[in-house]
Protein backbone atom coordinates (compact mmCIF):
# COMPACT_ATOMS: atom_id res chain seq x y z
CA UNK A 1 3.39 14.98 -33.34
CA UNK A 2 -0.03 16.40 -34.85
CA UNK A 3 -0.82 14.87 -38.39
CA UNK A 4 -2.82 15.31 -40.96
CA UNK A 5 -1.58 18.89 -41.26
CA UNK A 6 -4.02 19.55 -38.29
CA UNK A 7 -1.52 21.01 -36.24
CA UNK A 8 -1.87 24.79 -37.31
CA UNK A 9 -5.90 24.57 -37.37
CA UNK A 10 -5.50 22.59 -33.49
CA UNK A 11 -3.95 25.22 -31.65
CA UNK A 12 -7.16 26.72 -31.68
CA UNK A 13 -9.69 24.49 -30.99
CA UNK A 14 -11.06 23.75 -27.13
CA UNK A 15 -10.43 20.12 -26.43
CA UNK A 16 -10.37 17.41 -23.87
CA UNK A 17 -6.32 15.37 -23.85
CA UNK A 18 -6.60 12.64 -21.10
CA UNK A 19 -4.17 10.06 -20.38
CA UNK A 20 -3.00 8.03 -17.58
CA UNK A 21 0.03 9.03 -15.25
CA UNK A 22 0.94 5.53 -15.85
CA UNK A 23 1.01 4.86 -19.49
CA UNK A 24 3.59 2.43 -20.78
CA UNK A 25 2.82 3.83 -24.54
CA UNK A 26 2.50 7.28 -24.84
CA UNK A 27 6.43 8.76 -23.29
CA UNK A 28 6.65 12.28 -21.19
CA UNK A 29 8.13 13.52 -24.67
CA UNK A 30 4.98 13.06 -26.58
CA UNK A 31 2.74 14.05 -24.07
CA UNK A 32 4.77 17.26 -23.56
CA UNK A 33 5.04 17.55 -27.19
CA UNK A 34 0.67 17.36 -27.31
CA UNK A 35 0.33 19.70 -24.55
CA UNK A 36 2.87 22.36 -26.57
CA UNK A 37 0.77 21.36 -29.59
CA UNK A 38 -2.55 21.88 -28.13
CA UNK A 39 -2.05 24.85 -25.88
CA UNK A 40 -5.82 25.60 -25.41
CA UNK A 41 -6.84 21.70 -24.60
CA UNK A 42 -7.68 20.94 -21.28
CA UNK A 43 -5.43 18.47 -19.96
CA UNK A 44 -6.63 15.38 -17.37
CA UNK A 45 -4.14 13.37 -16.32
CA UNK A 46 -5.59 10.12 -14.11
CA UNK A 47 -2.48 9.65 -11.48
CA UNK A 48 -3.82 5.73 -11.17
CA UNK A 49 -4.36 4.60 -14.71
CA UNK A 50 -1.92 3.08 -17.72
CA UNK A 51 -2.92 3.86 -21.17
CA UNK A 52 -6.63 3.36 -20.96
CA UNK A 53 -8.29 5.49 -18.41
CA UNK A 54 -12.07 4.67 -19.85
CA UNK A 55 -11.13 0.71 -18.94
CA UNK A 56 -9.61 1.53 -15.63
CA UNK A 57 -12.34 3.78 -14.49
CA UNK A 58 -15.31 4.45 -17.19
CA UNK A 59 -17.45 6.46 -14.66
CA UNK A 60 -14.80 9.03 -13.67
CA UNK A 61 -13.86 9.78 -17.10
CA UNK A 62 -17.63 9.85 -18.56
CA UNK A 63 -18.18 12.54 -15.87
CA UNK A 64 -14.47 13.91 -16.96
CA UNK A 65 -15.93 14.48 -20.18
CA UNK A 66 -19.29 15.66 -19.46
CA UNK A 67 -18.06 18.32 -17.02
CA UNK A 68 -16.05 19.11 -20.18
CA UNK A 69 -18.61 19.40 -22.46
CA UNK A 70 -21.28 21.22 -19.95
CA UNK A 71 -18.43 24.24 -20.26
């Protein structure tokens, strides 16, 4: 899933994943796959959106991200 040869290096870093409970793209496989990948991100998932949450909705996920960031 990871490339680069990131994937060892990104088990360990704190990150935001975010993607929409609706996206048409990214399959329950992959984002499973991320979430095994990444096991220290923290995960939002926007019930409402498609692929795009930051089109849908910019202000929730700006403060999504600054909440993140403020920890």
């Amino acid at each position: 899933m990871l490339v680069h040869g990131y994937t060892d290096t990104a088990r360990d870093w704190l990150m935001l994943v975010r993607w929409g409970a609706k996206d048409a793209i990214i399959d329950d496989a992959q984002k499973d796959a991320l979430r095994t990948a990444l096991p220290k991100a923290q995960v939002k998932i926007y019930p409402e959106f498609g692929h795009n949450p930051i089109w849908e909705d910019p202000a929730d996920v700006a403060n999504t991200i600054k909440g993140f960031l403020a920890n």
